[in-house]
Protein backbone atom coordinates (compact mmCIF):
# COMPACT_ATOMS: atom_id res chain seq x y z
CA UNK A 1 148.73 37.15 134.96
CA UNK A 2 146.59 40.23 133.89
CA UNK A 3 142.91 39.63 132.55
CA UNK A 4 142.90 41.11 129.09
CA UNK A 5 139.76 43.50 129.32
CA UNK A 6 136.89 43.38 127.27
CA UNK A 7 136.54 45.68 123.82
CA UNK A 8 134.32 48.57 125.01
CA UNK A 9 130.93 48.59 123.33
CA UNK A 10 130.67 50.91 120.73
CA UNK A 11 128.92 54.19 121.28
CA UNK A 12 126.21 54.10 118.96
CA UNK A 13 124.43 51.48 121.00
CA UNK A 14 124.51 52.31 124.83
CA UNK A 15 121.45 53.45 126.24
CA UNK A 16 118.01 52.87 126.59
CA UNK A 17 116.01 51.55 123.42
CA UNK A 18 112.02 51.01 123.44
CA UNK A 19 109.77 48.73 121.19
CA UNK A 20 108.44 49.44 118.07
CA UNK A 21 107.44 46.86 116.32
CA UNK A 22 108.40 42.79 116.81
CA UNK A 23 107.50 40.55 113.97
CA UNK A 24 108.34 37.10 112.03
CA UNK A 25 109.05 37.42 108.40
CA UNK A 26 110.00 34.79 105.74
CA UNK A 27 112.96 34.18 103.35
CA UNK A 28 111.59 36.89 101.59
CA UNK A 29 110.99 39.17 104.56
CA UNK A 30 107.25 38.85 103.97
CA UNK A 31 105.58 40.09 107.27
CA UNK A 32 103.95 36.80 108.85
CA UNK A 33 102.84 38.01 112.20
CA UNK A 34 103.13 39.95 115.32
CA UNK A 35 105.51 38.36 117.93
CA UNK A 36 103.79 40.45 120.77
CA UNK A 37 100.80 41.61 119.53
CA UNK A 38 100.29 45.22 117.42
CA UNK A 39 101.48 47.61 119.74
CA UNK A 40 104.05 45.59 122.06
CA UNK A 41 106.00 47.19 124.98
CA UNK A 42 109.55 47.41 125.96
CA UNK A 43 112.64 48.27 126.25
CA UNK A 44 116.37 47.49 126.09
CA UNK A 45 119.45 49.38 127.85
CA UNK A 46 123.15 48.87 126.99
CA UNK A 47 125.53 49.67 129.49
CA UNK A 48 129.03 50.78 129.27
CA UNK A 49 130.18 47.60 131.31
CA UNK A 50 129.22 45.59 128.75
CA UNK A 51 125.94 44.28 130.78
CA UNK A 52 122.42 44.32 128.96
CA UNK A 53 118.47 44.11 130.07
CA UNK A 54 116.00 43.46 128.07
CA UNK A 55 112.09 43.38 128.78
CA UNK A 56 109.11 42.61 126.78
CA UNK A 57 105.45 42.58 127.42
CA UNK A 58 102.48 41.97 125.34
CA UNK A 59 99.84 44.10 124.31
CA UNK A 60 96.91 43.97 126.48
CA UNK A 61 98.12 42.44 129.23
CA UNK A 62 95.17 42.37 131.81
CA UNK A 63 96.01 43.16 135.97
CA UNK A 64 96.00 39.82 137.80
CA UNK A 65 93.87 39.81 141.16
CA UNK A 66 95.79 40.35 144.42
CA UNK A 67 99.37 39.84 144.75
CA UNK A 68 101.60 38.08 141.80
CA UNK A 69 101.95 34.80 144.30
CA UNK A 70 98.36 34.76 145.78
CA UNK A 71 96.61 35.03 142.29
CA UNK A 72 94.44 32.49 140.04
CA UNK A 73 97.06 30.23 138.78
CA UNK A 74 95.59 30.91 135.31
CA UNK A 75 96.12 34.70 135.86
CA UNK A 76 99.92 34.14 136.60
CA UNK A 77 100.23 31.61 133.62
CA UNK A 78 99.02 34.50 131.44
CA UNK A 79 100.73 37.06 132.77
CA UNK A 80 104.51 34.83 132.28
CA UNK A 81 103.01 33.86 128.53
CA UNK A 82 102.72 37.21 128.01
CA UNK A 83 106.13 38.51 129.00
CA UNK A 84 109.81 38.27 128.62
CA UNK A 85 112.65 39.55 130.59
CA UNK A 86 116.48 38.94 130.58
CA UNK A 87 119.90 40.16 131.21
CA UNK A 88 123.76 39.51 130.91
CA UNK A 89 126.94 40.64 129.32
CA UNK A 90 126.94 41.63 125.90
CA UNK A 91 129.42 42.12 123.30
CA UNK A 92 129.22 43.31 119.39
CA UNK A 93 131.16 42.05 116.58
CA UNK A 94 130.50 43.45 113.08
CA UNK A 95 126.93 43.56 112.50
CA UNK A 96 126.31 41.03 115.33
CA UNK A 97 125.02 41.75 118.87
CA UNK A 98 125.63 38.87 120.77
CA UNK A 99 123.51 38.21 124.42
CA UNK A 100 124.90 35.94 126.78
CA UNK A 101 122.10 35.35 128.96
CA UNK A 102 122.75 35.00 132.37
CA UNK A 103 119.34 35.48 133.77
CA UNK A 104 116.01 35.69 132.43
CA UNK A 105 112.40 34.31 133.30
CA UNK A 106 112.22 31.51 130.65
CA UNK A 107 114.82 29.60 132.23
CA UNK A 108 115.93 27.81 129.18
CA UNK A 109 117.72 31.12 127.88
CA UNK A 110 119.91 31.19 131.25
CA UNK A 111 123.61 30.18 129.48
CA UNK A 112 122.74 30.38 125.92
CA UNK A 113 123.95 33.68 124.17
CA UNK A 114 121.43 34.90 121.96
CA UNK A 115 122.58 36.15 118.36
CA UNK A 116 121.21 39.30 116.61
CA UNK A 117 121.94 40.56 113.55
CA UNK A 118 121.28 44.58 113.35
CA UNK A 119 121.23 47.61 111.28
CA UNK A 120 120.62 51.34 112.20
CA UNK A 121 119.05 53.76 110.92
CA UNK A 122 118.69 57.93 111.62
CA UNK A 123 119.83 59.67 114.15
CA UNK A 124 119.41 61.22 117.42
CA UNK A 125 115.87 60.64 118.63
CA UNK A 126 114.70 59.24 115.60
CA UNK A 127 117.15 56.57 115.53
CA UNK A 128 116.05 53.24 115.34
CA UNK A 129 118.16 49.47 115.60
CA UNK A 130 116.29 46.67 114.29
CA UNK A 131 117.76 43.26 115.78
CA UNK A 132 117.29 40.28 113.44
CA UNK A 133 117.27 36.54 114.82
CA UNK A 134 119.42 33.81 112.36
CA UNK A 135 116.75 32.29 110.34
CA UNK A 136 115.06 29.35 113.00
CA UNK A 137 112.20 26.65 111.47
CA UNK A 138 109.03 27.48 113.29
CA UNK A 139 105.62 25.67 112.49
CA UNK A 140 107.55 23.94 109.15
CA UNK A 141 108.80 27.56 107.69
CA UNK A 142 112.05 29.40 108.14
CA UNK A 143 111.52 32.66 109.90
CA UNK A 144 113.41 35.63 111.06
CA UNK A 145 112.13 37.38 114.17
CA UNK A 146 112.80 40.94 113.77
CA UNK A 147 112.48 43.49 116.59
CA UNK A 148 112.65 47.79 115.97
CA UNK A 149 113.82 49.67 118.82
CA UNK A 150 113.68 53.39 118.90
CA UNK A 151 115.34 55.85 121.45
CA UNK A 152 112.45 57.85 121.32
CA UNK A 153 109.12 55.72 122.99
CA UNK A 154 106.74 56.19 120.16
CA UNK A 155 103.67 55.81 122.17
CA UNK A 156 102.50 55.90 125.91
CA UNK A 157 104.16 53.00 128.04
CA UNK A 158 101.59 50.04 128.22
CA UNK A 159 99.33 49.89 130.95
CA UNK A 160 97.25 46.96 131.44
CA UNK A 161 93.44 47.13 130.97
């Protein structure tokens, strides 16, 4: 028996996309606050084999002394709190992304697939995809976490202080 293969990802969204802007709003997309600070880092790149990375850092992330085992336990605390990375196969249906997580570095993601709602806008360099979370409960409200990507970085890579 022959393994049907996967749908090819559409065009419009393989490549590399950095980050904008990542914030929670409310039911009535009122901006509530930064997910990673003002000016977060990142990126994520969609490949043609239907495999995606993503990677997030905070703003302001300070160097950690010495190597990333050998350092001040509170130093590597901060520097995980203030990042997230993962990675899997990924697959697009409608105006769903869906990422089925087969590694990251919060291990409670490995498994789950992670839903995201997006839209596009422009084109070329200035095109930007803004992924939307389903609505979650966080601290007693419903939110939305909602995370701009551009193909063009719209500001120098972060580089910790």
């Amino acid at each position: 028996m022959t393994a049907t293969p996967p749908t090819a990802p559409p065009a419009f969204i393989l490549g590399t996309w950095y980050l904008d802007e990542a914030y929670a709003i409310d039911e009535a997309g009122t901006r509530l606050f930064d997910l990673y600070g003002a000016k977060p880092d990142g990126l994520i790149v969609y490949g043609g084999d239907g495999r995606m990375v993503a990677l997030i850092t905070h703003e302001g992330r300070a160097r950690i002394d010495g190597d990333r085992q050998a350092a001040p336990a509170d130093q590597r605390a901060t520097a995980y709190e203030s990042s997230i990375g993962y990675a899997g196969p990924y697959t697009v249906d409608g105006e769903r992304v869906v990422h089925h997580v087969d590694v990251s570095t919060y291990p409670n993601w490995v498994g789950t697939d992670l839903k995201r709602f997006y839209t596009r806008e422009g084109q070329g360099e200035d095109e930007s995809l803004t992924l939307r979370t389903p609505p979650q409960m966080q601290n007693g409200k419903v939110t939305v976490m909602k995370l701009i990507w551009r193909r063009k970085r719209t500001r120098a890579a972060g580089v910790p202080s």
